[in-house]
Protein backbone atom coordinates (compact mmCIF):
# COMPACT_ATOMS: atom_id res chain seq x y z
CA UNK A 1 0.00 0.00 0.00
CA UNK A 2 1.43 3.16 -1.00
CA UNK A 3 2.13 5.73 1.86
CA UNK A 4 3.87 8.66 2.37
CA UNK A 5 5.42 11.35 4.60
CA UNK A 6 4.66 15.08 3.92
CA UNK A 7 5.65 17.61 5.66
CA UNK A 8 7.15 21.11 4.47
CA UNK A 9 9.19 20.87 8.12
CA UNK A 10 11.90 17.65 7.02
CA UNK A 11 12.70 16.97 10.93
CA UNK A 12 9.44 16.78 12.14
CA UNK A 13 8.54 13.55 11.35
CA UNK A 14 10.56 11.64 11.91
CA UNK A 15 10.51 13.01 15.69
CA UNK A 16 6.79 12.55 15.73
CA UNK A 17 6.98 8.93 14.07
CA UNK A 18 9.81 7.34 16.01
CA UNK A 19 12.01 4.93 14.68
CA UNK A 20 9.81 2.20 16.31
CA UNK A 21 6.41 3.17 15.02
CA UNK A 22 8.10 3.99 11.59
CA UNK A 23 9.19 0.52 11.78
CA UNK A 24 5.50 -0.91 12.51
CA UNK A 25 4.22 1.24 9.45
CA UNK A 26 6.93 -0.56 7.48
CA UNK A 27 4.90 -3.48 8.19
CA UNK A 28 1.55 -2.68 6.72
CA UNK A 29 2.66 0.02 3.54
CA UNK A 30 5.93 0.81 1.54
CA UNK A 31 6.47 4.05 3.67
CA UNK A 32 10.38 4.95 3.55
CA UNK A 33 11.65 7.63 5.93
CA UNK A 34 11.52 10.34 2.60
CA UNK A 35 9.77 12.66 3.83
CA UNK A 36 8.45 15.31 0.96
CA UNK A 37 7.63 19.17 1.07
CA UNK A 38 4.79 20.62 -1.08
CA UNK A 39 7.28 22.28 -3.63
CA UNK A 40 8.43 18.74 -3.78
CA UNK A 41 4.98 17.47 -4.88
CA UNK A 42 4.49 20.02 -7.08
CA UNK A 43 7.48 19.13 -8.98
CA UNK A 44 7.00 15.38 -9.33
CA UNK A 45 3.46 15.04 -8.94
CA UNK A 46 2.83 12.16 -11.09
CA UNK A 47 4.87 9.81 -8.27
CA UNK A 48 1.57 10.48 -5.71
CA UNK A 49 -0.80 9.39 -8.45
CA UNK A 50 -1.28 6.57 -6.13
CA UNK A 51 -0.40 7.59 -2.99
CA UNK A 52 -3.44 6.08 -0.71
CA UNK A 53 -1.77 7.15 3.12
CA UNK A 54 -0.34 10.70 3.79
CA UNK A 55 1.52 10.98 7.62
CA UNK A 56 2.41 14.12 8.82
CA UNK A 57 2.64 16.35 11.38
CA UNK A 58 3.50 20.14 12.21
CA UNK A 59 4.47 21.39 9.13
CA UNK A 60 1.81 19.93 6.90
CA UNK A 61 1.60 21.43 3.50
CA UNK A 62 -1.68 23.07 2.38
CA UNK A 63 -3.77 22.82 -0.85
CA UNK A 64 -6.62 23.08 -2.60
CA UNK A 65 -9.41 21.00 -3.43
CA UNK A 66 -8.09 21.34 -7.27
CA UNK A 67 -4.61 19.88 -6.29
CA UNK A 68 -6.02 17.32 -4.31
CA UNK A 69 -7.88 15.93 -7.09
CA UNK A 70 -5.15 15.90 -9.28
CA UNK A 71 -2.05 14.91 -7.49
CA UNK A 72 -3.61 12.81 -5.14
CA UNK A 73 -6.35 10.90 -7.03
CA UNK A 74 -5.76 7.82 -5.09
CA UNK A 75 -5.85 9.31 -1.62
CA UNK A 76 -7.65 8.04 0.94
CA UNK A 77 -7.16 9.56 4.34
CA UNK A 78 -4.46 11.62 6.06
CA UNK A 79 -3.12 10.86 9.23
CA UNK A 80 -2.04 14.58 11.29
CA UNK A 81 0.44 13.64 13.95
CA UNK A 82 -0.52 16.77 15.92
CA UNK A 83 -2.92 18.87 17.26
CA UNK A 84 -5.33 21.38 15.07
CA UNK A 85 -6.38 20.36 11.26
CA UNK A 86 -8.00 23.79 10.78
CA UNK A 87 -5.68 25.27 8.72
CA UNK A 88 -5.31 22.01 6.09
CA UNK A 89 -8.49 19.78 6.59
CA UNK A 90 -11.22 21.46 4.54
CA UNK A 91 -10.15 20.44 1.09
CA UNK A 92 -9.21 17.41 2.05
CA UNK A 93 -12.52 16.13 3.52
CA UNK A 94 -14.19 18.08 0.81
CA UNK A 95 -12.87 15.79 -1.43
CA UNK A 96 -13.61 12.76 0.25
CA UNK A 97 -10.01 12.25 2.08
CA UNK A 98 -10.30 11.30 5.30
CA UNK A 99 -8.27 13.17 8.18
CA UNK A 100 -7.16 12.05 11.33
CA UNK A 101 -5.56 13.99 14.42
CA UNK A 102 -3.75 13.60 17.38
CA UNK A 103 -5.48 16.17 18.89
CA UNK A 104 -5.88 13.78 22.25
CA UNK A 105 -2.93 13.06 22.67
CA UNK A 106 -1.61 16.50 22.29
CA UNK A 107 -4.24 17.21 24.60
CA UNK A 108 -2.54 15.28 27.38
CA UNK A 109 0.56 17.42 28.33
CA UNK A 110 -1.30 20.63 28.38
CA UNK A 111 -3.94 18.83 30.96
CA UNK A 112 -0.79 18.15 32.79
CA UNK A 113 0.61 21.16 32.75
CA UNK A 114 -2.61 23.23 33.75
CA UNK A 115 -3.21 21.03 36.40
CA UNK A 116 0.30 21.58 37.68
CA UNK A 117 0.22 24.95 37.33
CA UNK A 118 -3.57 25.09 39.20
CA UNK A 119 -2.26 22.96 41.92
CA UNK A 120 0.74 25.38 42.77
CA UNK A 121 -1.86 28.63 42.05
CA UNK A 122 -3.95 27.51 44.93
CA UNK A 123 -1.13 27.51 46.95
CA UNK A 124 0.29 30.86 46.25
CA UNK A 125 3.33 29.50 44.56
CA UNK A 126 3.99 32.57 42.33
CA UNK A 127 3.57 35.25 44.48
CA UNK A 128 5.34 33.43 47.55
CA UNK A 129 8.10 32.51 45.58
CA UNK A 130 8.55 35.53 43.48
CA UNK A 131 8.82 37.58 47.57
CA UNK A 132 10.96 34.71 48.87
CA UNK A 133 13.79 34.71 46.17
CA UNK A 134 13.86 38.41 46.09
CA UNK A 135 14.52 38.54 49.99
CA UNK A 136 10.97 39.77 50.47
CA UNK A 137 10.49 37.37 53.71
CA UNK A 138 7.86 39.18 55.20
CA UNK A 139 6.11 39.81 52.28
CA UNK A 140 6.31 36.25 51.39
CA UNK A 141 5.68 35.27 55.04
CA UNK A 142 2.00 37.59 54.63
CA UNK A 143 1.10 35.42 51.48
CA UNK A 144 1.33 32.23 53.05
CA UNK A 145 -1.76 33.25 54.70
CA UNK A 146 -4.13 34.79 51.86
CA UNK A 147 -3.92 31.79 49.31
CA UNK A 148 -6.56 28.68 50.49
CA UNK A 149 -4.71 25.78 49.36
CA UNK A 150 -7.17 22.87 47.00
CA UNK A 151 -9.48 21.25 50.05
CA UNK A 152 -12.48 21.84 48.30
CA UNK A 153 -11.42 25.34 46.34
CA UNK A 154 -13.52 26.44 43.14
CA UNK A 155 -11.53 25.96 40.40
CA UNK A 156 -12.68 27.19 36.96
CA UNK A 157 -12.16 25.62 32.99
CA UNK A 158 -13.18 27.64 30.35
CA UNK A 159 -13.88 25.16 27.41
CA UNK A 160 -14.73 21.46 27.66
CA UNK A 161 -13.01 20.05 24.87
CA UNK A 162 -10.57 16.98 24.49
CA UNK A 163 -8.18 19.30 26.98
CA UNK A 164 -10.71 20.81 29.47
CA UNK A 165 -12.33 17.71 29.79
CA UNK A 166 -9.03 15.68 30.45
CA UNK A 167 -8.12 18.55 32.84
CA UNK A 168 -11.07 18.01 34.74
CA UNK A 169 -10.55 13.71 34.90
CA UNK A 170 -7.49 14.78 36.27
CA UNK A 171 -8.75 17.30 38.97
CA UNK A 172 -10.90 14.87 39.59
CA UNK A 173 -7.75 13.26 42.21
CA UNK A 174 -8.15 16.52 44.30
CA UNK A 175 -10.90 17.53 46.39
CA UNK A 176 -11.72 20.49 44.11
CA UNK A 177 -15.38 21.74 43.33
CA UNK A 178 -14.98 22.18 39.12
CA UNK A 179 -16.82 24.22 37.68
CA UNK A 180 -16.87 24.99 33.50
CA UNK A 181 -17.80 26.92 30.97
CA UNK A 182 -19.10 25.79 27.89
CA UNK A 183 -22.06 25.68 25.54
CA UNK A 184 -21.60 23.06 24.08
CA UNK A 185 -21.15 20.82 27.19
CA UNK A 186 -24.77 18.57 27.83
CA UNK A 187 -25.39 17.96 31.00
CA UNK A 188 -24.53 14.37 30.78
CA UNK A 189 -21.45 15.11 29.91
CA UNK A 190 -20.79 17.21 32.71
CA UNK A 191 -22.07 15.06 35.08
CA UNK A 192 -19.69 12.16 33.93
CA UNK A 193 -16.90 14.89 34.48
CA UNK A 194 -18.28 15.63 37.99
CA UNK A 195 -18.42 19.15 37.18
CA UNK A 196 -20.76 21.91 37.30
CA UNK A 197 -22.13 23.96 34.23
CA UNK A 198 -22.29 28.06 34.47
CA UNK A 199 -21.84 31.64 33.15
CA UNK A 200 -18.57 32.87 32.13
CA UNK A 201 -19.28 35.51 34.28
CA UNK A 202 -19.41 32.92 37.43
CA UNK A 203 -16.37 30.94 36.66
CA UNK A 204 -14.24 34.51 36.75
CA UNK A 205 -16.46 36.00 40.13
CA UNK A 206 -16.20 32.59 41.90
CA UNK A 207 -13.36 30.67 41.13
CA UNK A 208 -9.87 30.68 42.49
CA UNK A 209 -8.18 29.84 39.74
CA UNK A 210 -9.26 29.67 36.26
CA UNK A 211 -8.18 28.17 33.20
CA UNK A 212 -8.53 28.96 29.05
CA UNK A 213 -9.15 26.06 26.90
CA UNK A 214 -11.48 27.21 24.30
CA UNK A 215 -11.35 26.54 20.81
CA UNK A 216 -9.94 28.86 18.59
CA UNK A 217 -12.02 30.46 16.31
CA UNK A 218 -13.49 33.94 15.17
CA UNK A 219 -16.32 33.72 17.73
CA UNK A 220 -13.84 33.39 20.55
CA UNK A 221 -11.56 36.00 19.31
CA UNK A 222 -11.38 38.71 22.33
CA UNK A 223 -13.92 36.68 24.52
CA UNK A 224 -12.12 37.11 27.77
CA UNK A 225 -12.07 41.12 28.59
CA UNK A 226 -11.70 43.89 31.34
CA UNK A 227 -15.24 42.96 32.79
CA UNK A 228 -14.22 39.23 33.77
CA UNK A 229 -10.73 40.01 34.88
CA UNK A 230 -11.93 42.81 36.97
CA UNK A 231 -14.36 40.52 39.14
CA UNK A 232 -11.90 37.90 39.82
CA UNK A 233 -11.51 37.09 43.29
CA UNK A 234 -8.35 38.73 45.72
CA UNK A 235 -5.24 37.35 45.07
CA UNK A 236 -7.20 35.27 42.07
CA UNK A 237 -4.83 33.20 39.26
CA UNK A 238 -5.61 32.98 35.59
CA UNK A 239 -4.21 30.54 33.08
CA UNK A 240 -4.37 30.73 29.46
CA UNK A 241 -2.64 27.77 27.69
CA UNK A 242 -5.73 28.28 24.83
CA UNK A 243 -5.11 31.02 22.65
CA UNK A 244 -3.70 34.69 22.88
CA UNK A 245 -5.94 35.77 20.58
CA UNK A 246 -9.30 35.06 23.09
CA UNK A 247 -7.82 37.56 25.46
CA UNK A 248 -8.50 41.19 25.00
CA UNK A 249 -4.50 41.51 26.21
CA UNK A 250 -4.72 45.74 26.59
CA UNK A 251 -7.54 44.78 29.47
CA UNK A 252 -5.92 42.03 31.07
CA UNK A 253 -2.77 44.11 31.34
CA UNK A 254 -4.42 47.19 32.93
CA UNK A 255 -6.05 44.81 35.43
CA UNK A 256 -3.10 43.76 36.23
CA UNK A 257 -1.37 46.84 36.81
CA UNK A 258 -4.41 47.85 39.29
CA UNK A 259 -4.39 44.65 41.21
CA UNK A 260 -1.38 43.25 42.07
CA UNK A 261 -2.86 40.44 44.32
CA UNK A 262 -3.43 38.46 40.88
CA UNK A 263 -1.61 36.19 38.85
CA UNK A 264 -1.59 35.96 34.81
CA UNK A 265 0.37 32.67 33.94
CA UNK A 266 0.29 32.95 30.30
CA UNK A 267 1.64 30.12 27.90
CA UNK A 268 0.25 31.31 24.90
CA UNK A 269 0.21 35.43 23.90
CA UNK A 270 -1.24 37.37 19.95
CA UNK A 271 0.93 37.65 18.87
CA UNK A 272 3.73 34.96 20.30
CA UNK A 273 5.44 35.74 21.58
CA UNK A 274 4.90 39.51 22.79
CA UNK A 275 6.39 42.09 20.87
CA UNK A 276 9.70 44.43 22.95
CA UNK A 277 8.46 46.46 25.33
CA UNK A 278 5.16 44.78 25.84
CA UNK A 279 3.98 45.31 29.54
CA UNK A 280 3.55 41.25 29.95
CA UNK A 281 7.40 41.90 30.58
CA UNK A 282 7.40 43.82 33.34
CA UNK A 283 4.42 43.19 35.29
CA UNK A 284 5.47 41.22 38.18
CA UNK A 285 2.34 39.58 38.12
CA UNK A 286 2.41 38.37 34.88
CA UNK A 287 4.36 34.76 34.42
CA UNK A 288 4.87 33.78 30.71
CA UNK A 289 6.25 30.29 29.61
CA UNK A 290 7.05 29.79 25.76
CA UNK A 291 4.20 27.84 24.44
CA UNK A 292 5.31 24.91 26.53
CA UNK A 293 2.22 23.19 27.49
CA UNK A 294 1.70 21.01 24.29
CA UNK A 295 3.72 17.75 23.01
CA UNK A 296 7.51 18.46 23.37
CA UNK A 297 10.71 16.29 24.23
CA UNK A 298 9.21 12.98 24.09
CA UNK A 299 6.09 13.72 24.59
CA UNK A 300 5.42 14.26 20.96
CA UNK A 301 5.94 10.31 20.33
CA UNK A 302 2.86 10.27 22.05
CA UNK A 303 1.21 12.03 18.81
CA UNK A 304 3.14 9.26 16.18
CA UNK A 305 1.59 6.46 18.33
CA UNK A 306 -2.04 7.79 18.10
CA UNK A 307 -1.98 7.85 14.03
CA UNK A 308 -0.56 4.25 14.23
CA UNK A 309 -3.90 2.87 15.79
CA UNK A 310 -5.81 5.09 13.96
CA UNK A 311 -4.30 3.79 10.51
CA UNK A 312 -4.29 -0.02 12.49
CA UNK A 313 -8.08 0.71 13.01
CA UNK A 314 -8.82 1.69 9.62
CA UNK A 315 -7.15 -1.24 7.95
CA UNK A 316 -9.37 -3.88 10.01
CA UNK A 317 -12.41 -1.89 9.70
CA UNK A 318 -12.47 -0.91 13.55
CA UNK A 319 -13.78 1.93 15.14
CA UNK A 320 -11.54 4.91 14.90
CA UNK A 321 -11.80 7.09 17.22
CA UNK A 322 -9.96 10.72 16.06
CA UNK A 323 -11.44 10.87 12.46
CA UNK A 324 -12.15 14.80 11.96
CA UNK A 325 -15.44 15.57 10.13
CA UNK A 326 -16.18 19.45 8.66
CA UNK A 327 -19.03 19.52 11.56
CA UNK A 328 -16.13 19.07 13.82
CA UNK A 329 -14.32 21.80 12.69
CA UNK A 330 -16.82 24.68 13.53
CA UNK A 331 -15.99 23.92 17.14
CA UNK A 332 -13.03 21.99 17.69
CA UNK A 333 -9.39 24.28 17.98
């Protein structure tokens, strides 16, 4: 069966697709380790006349419906070792490819890392430690006191996607009361999460720490502003591992500025990162971390593993369970 990797970004997969999953693709198509950029295609497009399997990863090329129709005629899904198909997947399932992502397993660091990082807000791990390294003891002493620790704290996820909803199995170990935002979350689903449904304006009023995991899209551009930054609670954290863009950033910086008892930990900025002089630099209050939350080090084998039992799955017939569909993409990131 003829397979191939393409990817504009040469390295990439053959980090994502490690040398032992390469090897157990070996033993179901004549996949090489070639991997093959668009300009690539372009040039020899008559060698993907029967190209059935595409692999790739960050760095997929884009194109059109046209081009898909001629250069791959023979195409028959394409397996996305990564997160988001937004910016490739149209065409392709307009055509009648298939596409696959790895969006759960990318999913699985960034649950890890905002429960981390919710864990240590509770405890007043920023503030405390930012006083205690710079010799403010007292200060740092004083904060001990005004943070409540997670026995039974209201913690708040914005989004209930494949991340929020992992990030609230996992909080599910701590004696947290979870509370999330979403409109698209039924109430079965919630209750199998153990969480409780509300306003956007409740989760930022009410809970102790919250967390950004919507889906990135024009209808969540600027969604978080002055008004729900204001009302958070004293000494309040706020995550964003989600997008920049979903954060009116000129309001979450002046609330900052006013109200010094809370904490911006920001892992994702619009653009990204901030440009010089930005005043995310300087506002002690304001933590940023370089996009670090998704698949990196070994993590991202994770990803290459995923599209292996997808593309396992879809040989026998089986249930797959990551196949994107266009309804999909009006809501998914």
């Amino acid at each position: 069966m003829k397979a191939v990797f393409l990817c504009n970004d040469k390295r990439n997969p053959l980090k994502i697709y490690d040398e032992a999953t390469r090897k157990k693709l070996k033993n179901f198509t004549d996949i090489t380790d070639d991997v093959y950029s668009r300009e690539e295609v372009l040039k020899n497009k008559e060698r993907f006349s029967d190209t059935r399997y595409i692999f790739s990863t960050w760095g997929m090329p884009v194109f059109s419906e046209e081009e898909i129709k001629d250069i791959f005629p023979s195409l028959e899904c394409v397996f996305y070792g990564a997160g988001t198909v937004q910016f490739f997947a149209r065409p392709f399932l307009n055509s009648g490819v298939k596409v696959f992502s790895s969006w759960a397993a990318n999913a699985v660091p960034v649950a890890e890392y905002t429960v981390a990082q919710i864990i240590l807000a509770n405890k007043g791990f920023f503030a405390a430690s930012r006083c205690q390294s710079t010799g403010n003891l007292k200060r740092a002493s004083e904060l001990k006191e005004c943070y409540p620790g997670s026995f039974g704290e209201a913690v708040g996820l914005i989004g209930a996607g494949m991340i929020g909803s992992l990030a609230a199995q996992m909080l599910k170990a701590y004696r947290l009361s979870v509370k999330v935002f979403d409109p698209f979350l039924s109430d079965e689903k919630a209750d199998l999460l153990g969480v409780t449904k509300c306003s956007l304006e409740e989760i930022f009023s009410t809970c102790f720490v919250i967390s950004n995991h919507l889906a990135d899209n024009e209808k969540t551009k600027g969604m978080l502003k002055k008004e729900h930054f204001s009302s958070m609670r004293k000494y309040a954290t706020f995550i964003n591992t989600g997008r920049g863009a979903q954060v009116v950033e000129e309001d979450l910086c002046a609330v900052l500025s006013e109200r010094e008892d809370l904490t911006a930990i920001l892992d994702v900025t619009y653009p990204e990162p901030p440009d010089e002089g930005h005043p995310f630099y300087s506002l002690p209050n304001c933590i940023l971390t370089p996009h670090i939350a998704g698949s990196y080090g070994d993590e991202v084998k994770r990803m290459g593993e995923y599209q292996l039992a997808q593309f396992k799955k879809y040989l026998n017939g089986e249930h797959t369970e990551y196949e994107v569909s266009l309804k999909m993409l009006e809501t998914m990131a």
